[in-house]
Protein backbone atom coordinates (compact mmCIF):
# COMPACT_ATOMS: atom_id res chain seq x y z
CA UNK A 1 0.00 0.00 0.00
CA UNK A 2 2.85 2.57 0.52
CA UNK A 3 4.54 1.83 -2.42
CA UNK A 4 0.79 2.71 -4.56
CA UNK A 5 0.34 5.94 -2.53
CA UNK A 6 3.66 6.46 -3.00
CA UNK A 7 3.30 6.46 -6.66
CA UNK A 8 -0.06 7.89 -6.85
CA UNK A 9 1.55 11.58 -4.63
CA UNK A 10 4.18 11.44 -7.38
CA UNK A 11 1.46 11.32 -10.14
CA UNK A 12 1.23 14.66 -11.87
CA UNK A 13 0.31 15.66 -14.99
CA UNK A 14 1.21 18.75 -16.20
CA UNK A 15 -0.89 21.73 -17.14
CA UNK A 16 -0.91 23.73 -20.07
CA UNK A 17 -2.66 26.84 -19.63
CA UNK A 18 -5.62 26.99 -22.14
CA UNK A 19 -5.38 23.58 -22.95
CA UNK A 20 -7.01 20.87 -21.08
CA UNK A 21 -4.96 17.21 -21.07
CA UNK A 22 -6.30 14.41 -23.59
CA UNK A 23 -3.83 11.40 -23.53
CA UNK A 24 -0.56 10.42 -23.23
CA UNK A 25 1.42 9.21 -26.04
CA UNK A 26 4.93 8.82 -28.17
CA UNK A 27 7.12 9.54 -30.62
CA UNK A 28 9.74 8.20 -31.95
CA UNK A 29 12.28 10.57 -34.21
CA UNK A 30 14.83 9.12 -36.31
CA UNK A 31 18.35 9.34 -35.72
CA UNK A 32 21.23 8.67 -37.93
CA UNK A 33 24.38 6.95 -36.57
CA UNK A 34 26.68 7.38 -39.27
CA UNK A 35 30.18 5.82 -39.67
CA UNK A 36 32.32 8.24 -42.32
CA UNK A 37 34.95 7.61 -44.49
CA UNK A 38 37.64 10.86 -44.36
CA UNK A 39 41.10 11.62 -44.67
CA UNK A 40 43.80 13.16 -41.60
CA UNK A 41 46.74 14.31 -40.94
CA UNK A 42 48.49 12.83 -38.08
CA UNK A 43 51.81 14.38 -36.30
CA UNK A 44 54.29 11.80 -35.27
CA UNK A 45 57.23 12.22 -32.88
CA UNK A 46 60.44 11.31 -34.87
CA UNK A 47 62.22 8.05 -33.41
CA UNK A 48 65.81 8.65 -32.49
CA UNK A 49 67.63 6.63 -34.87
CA UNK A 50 65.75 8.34 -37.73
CA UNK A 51 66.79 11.59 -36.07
CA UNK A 52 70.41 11.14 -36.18
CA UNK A 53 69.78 9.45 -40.15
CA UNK A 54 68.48 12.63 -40.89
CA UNK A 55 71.13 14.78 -39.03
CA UNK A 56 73.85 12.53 -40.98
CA UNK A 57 72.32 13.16 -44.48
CA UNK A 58 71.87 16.71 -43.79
CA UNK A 59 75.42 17.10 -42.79
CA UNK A 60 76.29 15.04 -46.31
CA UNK A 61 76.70 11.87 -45.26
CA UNK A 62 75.08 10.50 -48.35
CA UNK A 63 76.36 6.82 -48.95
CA UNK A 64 74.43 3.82 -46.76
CA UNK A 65 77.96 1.85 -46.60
CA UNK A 66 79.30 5.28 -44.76
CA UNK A 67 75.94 5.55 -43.10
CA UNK A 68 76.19 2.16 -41.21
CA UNK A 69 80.54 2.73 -40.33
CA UNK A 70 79.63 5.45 -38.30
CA UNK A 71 76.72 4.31 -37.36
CA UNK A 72 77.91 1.00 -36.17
CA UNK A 73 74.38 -1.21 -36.99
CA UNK A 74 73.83 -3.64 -39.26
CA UNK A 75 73.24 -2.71 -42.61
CA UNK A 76 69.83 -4.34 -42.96
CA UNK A 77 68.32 -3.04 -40.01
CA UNK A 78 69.42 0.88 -41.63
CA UNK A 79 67.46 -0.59 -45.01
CA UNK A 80 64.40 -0.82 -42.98
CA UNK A 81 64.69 2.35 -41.40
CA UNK A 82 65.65 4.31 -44.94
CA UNK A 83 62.61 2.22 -46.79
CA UNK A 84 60.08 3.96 -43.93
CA UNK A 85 61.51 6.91 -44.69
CA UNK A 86 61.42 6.63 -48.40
CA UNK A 87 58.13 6.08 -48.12
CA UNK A 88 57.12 8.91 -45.97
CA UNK A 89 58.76 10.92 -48.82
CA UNK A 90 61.07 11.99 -46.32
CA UNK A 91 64.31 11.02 -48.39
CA UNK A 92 64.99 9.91 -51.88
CA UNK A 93 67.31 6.47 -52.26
CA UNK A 94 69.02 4.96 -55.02
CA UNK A 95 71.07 1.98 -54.83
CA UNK A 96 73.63 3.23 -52.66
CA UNK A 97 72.99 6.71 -51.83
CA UNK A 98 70.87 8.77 -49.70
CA UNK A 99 69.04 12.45 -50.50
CA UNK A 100 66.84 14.45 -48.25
CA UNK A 101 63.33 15.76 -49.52
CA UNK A 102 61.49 18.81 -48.36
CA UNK A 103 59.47 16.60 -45.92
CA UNK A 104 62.75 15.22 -44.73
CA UNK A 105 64.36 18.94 -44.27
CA UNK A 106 60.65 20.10 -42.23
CA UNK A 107 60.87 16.33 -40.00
CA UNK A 108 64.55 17.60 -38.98
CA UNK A 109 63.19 21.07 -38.13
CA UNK A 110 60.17 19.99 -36.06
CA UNK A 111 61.45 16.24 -34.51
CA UNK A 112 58.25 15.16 -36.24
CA UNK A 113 56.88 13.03 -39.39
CA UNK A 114 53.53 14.37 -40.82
CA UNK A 115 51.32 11.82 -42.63
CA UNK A 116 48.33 12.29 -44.63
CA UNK A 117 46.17 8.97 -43.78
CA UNK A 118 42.61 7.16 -44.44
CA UNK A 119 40.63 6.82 -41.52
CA UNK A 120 36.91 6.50 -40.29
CA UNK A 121 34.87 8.21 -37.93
CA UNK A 122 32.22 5.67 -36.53
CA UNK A 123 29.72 7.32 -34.01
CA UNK A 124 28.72 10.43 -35.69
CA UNK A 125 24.92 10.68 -35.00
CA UNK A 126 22.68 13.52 -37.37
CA UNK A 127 19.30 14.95 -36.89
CA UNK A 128 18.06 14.86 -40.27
CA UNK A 129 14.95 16.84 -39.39
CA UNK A 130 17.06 19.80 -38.57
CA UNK A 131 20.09 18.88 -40.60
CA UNK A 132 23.16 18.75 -37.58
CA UNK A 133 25.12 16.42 -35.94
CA UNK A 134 24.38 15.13 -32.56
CA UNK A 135 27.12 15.46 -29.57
CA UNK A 136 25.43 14.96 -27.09
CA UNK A 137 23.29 11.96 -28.14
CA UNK A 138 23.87 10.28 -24.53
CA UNK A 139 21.01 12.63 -24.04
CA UNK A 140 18.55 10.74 -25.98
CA UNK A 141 16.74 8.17 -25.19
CA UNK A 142 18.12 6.01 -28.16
CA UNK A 143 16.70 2.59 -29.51
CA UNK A 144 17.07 0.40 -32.14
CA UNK A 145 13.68 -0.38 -33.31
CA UNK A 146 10.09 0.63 -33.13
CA UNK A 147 7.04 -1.81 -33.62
CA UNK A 148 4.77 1.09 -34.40
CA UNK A 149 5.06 2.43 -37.51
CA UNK A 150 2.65 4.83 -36.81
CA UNK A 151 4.78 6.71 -33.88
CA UNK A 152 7.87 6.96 -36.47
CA UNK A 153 8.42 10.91 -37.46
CA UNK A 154 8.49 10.89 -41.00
CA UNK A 155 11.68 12.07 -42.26
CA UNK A 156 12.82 13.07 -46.33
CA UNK A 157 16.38 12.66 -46.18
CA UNK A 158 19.29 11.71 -48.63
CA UNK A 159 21.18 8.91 -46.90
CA UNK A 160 24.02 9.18 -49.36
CA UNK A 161 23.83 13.33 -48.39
CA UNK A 162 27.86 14.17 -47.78
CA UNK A 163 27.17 17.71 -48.00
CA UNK A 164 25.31 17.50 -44.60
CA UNK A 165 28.03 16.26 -42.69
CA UNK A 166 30.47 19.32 -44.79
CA UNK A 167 27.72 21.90 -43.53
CA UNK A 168 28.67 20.33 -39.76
CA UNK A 169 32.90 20.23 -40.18
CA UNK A 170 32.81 21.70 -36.90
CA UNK A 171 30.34 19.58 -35.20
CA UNK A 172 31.97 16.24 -36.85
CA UNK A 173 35.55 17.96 -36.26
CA UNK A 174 34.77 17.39 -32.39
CA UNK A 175 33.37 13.92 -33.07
CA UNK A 176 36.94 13.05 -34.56
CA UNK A 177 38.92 14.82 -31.85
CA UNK A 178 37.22 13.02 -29.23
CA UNK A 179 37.52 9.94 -31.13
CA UNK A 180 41.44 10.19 -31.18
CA UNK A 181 41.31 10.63 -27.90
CA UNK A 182 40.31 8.15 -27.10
CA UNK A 183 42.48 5.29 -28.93
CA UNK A 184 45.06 7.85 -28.56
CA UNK A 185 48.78 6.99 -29.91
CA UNK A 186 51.60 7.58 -27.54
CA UNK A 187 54.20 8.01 -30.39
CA UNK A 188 51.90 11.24 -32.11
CA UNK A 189 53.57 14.24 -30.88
CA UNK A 190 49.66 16.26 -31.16
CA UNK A 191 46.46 15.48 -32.18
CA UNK A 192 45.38 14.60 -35.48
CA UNK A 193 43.87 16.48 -37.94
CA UNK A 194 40.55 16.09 -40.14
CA UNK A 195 41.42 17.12 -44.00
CA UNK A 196 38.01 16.45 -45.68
CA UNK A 197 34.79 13.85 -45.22
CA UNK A 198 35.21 11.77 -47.99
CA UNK A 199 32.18 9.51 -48.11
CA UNK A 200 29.50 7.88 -45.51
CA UNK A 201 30.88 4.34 -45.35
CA UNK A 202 27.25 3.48 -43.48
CA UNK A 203 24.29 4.37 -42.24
CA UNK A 204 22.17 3.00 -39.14
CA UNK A 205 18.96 4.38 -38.25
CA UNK A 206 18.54 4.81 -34.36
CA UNK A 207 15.08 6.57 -32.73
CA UNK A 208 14.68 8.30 -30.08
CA UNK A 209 11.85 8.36 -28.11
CA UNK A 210 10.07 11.39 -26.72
CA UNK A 211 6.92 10.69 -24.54
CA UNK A 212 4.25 13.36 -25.42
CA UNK A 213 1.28 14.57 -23.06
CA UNK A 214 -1.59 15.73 -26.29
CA UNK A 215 -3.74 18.57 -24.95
CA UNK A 216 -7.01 20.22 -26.94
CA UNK A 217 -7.82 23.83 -26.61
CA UNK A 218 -10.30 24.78 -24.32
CA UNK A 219 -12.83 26.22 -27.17
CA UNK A 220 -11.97 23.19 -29.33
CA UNK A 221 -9.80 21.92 -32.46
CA UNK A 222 -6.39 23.98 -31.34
CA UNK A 223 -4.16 21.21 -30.35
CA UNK A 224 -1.03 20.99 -28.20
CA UNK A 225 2.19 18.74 -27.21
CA UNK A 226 4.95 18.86 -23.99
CA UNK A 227 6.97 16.69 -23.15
CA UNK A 228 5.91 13.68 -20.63
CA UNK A 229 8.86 14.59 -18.45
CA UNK A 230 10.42 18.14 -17.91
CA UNK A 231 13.97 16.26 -19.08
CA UNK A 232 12.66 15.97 -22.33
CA UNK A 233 11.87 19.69 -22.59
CA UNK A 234 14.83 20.31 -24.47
CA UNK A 235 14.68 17.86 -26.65
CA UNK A 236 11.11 18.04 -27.84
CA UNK A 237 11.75 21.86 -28.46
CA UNK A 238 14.06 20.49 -31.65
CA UNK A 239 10.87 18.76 -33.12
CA UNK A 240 7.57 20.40 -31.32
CA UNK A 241 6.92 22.02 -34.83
CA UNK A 242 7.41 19.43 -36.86
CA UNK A 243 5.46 17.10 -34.77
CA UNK A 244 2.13 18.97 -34.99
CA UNK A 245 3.11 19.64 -38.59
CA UNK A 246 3.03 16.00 -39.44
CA UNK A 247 0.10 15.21 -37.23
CA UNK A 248 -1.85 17.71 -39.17
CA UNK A 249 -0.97 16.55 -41.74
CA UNK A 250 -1.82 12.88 -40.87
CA UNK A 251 1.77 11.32 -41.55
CA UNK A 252 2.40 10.52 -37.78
CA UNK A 253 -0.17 9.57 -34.84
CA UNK A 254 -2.69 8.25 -37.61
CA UNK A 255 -4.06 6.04 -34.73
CA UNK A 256 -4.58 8.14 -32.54
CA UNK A 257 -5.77 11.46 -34.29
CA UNK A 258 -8.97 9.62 -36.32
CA UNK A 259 -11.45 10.96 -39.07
CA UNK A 260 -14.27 8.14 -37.34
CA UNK A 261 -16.13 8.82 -34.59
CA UNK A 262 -17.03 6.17 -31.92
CA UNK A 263 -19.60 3.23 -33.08
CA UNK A 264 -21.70 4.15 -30.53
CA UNK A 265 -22.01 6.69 -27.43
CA UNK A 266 -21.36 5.59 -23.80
CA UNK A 267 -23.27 6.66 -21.31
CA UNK A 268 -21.11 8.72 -19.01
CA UNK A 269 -20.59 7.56 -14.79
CA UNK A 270 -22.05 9.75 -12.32
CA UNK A 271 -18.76 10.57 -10.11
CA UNK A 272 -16.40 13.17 -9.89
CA UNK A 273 -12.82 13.32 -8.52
CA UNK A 274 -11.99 13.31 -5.22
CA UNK A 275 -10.59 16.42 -4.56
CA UNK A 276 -10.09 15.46 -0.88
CA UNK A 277 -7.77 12.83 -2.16
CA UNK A 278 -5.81 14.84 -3.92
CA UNK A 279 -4.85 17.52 -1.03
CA UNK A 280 -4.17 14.73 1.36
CA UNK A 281 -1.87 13.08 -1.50
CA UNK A 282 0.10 16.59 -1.41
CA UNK A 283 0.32 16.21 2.78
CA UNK A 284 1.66 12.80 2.26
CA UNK A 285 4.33 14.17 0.07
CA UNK A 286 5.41 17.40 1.90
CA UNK A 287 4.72 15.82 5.47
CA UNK A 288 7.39 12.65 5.91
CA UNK A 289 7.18 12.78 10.03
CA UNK A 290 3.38 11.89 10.57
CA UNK A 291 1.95 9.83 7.92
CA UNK A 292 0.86 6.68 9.65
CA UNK A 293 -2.85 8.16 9.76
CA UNK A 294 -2.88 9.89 6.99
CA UNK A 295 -2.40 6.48 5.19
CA UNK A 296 -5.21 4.77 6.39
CA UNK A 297 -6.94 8.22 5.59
CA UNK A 298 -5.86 8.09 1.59
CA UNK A 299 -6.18 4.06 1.47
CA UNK A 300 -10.22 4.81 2.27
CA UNK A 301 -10.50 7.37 0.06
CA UNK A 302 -8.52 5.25 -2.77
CA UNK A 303 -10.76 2.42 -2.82
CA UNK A 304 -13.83 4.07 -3.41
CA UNK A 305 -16.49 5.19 -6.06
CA UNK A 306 -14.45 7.98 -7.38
CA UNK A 307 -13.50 9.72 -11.03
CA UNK A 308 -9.96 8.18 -12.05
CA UNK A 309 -6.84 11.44 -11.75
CA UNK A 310 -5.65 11.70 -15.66
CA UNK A 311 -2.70 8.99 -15.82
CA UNK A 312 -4.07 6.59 -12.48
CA UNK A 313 -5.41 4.24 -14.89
CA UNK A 314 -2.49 2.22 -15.22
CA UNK A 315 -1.24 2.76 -11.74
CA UNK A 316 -4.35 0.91 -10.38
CA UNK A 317 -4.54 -1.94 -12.78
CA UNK A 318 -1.17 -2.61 -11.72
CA UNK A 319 -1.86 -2.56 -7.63
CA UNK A 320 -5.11 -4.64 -8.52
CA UNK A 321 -3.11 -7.14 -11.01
CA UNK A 322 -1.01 -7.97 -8.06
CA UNK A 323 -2.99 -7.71 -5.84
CA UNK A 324 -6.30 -9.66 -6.51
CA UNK A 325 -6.85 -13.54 -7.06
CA UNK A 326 -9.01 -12.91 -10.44
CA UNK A 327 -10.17 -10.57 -12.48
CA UNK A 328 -12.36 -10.21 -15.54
CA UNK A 329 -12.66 -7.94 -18.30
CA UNK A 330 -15.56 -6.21 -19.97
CA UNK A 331 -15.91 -4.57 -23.94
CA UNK A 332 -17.95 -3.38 -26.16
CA UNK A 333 -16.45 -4.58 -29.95
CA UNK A 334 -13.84 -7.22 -29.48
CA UNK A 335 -12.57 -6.27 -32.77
CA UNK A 336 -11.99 -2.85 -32.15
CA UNK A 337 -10.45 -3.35 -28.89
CA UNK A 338 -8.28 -5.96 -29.85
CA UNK A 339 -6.79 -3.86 -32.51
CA UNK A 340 -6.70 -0.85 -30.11
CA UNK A 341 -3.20 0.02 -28.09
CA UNK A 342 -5.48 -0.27 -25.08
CA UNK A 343 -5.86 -4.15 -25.56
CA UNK A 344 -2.08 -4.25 -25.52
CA UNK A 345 -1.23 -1.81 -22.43
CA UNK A 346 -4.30 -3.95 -20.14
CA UNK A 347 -2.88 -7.72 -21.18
CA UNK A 348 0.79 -6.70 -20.94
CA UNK A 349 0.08 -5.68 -17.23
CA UNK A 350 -2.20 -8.19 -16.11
CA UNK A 351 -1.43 -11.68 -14.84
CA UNK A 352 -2.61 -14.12 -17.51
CA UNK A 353 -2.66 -17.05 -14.61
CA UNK A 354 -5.54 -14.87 -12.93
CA UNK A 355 -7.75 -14.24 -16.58
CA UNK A 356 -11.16 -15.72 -15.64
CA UNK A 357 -12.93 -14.31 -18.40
CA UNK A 358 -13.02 -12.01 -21.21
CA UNK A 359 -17.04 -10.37 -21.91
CA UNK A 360 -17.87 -8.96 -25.27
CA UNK A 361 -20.84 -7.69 -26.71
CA UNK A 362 -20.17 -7.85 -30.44
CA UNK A 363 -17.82 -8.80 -32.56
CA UNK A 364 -17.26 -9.43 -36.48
CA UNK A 365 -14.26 -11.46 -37.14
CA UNK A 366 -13.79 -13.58 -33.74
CA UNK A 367 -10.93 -15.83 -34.77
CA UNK A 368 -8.87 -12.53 -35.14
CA UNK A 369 -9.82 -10.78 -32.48
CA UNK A 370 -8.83 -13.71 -30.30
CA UNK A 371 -5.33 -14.10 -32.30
CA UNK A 372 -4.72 -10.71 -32.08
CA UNK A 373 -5.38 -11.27 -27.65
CA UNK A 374 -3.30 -14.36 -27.42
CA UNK A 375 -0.08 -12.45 -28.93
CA UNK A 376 -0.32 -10.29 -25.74
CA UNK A 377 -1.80 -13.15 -23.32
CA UNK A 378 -1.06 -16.66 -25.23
CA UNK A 379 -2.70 -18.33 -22.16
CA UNK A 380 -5.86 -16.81 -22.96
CA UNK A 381 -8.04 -19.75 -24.64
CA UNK A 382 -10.95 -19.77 -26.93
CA UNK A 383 -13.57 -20.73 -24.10
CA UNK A 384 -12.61 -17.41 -21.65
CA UNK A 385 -13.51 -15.15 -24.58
CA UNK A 386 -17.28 -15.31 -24.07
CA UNK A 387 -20.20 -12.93 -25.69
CA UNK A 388 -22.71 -11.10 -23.14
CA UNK A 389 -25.29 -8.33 -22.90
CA UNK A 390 -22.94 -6.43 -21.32
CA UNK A 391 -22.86 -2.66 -22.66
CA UNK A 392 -19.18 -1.69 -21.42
CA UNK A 393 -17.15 -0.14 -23.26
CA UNK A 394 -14.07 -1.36 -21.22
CA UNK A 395 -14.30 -2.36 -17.89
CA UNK A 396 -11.86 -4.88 -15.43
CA UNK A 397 -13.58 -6.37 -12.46
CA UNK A 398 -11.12 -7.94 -9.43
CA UNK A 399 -12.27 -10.19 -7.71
CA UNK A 400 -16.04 -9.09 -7.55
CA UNK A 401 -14.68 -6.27 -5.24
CA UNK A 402 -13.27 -3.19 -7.58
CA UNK A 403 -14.58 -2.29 -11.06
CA UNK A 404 -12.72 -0.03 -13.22
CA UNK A 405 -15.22 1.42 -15.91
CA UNK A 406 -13.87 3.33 -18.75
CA UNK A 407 -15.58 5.76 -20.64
CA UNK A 408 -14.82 6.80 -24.17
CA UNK A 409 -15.80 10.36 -25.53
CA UNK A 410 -15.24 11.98 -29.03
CA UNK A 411 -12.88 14.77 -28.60
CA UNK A 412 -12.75 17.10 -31.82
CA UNK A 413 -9.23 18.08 -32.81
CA UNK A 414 -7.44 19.96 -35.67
CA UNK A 415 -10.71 20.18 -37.67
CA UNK A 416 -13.92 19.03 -37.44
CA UNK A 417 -13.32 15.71 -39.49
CA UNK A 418 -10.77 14.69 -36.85
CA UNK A 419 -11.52 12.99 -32.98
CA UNK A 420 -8.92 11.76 -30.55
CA UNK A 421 -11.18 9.05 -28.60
CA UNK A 422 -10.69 10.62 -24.49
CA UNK A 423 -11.30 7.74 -22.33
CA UNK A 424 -11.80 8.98 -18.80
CA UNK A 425 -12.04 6.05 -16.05
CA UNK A 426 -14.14 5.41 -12.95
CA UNK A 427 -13.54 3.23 -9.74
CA UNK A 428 -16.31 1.54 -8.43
CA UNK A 429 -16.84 -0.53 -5.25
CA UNK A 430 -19.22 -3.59 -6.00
């Protein structure tokens, strides 16, 4: 019981002044994690027996049989050294005689090689929507894949698009420094440097998810987003307009923003809130020294006929799916609900073991409709799925005790062709 009126104290939706709260909800924007293909220049501190090579040329020691006298090493081991350096461009050899390049004059100068290389950069994460490059994507709340199509922001973007990434040197510059440093090289004198983005080697597509409160204006149609969690402020503010942009124009939220009104109307419950409940939910929170009492005070006034807070919904069913021994569940159209995100957010919480029944009152393809339950609650077989008079639209008894009723409303939204389906819930005692 603490642990639910612990929850419940911290429940809080949040209020949008002119706007009055509809539903909760996602989305789900794509991210890029890109892995490019460029070219650097990397600094390398000079070794010392290439040093005093260099030093010897320089001074006009020339021939590799006078080289290795005063040096006093094998004459193999200085072939490997002058072949690295060849190489480097550093000096020029011929069979037996030694010349320094430009590169090899600038090496002596500095104690340092300079080498123009191929590399990759491999965690360089874009925001198509607004066209830059990520650095702080520990931020997000990244995933691999979403089920839901439907909660995907739509994106037009040219995978193969260099010039992005060309637009965001400095972005992607930081990306590569930070990438040195960490596989950093011991024998680089300083950090590399990024020449040019060549090409995008590959492309993974990454989402990250935003949870999304959905208000309605208080005269109607105007609609609304924030963020589910003040965290997320920031990073809904980088996609709040394009959001309702695409929801208006029906290319995200299609299930949830409709152009088909309910099959039928539902009569409404006759209960309010408990506003009682709420203030002594605020004394729990602010007063930790004397809340014995006022827990059996808010346990009484939790379990009893009462309007549902916005967002309690789920916090109950999940006390009562613990809690109780059975529990059955009440709809209107199987069909619909089945195919609903409801039927998938009720079955994922409850315990399958404690199912006794499932009540419909009509339904046009059954088989489905049960097919479509069992992915969710496999244990749930073709005799518990009965049909009944009831007229619920969704309702979950516990053990003959609690009912929770829900209530489904047309809410018009964005114009007059378009509903969001409000369902506002009741407790009852039975």
């Amino acid at each position: 019981m603490n642990k639910l009126i612990e929850t419940m104290s911290n429940l809080n939706v949040r209020k949008n002044a002119g706007y009055f709260f509809v539903k909760r909800d996602e989305i789900y924007v794509p991210i890029m994690r890109t892995i490019l293909s460029i070219t650097k220049r990397s600094f390398y501190s000079l070794p010392l027996l290439d040093e005093i090579v260099l030093r010897l040329i320089n001074e006009g020691v020339q021939e590799i049989d006078e080289l290795v006298n005063i040096l006093g090493i094998d004459r193999k081991l200085l072939e490997v050294t002058l072949a690295d350096l060849s190489v480097k461009d550093i000096i020029y050899c011929t069979t037996n005689r030694c010349s320094l390049l430009n590169k090899g004059k600038q090496a002596l100068q500095e104690l340092r090689t300079v080498q123009r290389k191929k590399d990759t950069i491999k965690n360089v994460f874009l925001d198509p929507i607004n066209r830059k490059v990520i650095l702080e994507y520990g931020n997000y709340q990244l995933v691999d894949k979403v089920i839901v199509n439907d909660k995907k922001l739509d994106v037009d973007f040219e995978v193969n698009d260099i010039e992005i990434f060309k637009e965001n040197i400095e972005s992607v510059n930081k990306v590569f420094l930070d990438e040195m440093d960490i596989y950093n090289d011991k024998t680089k004198s300083e950090p590399d440097e990024l020449l040019s983005i060549d090409s995008i080697e590959n492309v993974y597509v990454k989402f990250a998810r935003i949870p999304i409160y959905i208000y309605v204006s208080l005269e109607g149609i105007d609609m609304d987003i924030m963020a589910a969690n003040r965290r997320n402020d920031p990073l809904l503010a980088l996609f709040k307009s394009e959001i309702i942009e695409q929801i208006r124009k029906k290319r995200v939220l299609k299930n949830t923003f409709l152009k088909y009104g309910l099959r039928k109307p539902f009569p409404a419950v006759n209960l309010e809130e408990n506003e009682k409940l709420k203030n002594d939910l605020q004394k729990y929170i602010k007063n930790k020294d004397d809340r014995d009492q006022l827990e059996l005070i808010i346990e009484q006034e939790i379990f009893s006929n009462r309007k549902l807070a916005d967002e309690e919904f789920e916090i109950l069913l999940r006390y009562f799916a613990e809690e109780c021994e059975n529990f059955q569940i009440y709809v209107y159209h199987l069909d619909d609900w089945a195919k609903s995100e409801w039927c998938g957010r009720v079955l994922s919480i409850l315990n399958s073991k404690k199912l006794s029944l499932i009540r419909y009152t009509e339904c046009y393809n059954f088989k489905k409709a049960l097919s479509v339950i069992q992915r969710t609650m496999p244990e749930c077989s073709k005799d518990k799925v009965i049909q009944t008079k009831e007229t619920s639209y969704l309702s979950v008894a516990f053990d003959e005790k609690y009912i929770i009723i829900g209530v489904p409303k047309d809410v018009v939204i964005i114009d007059n062709n378009t509903h969001i389906h409000k369902v506002e819930f009741y407790l009852q005692v039975m």
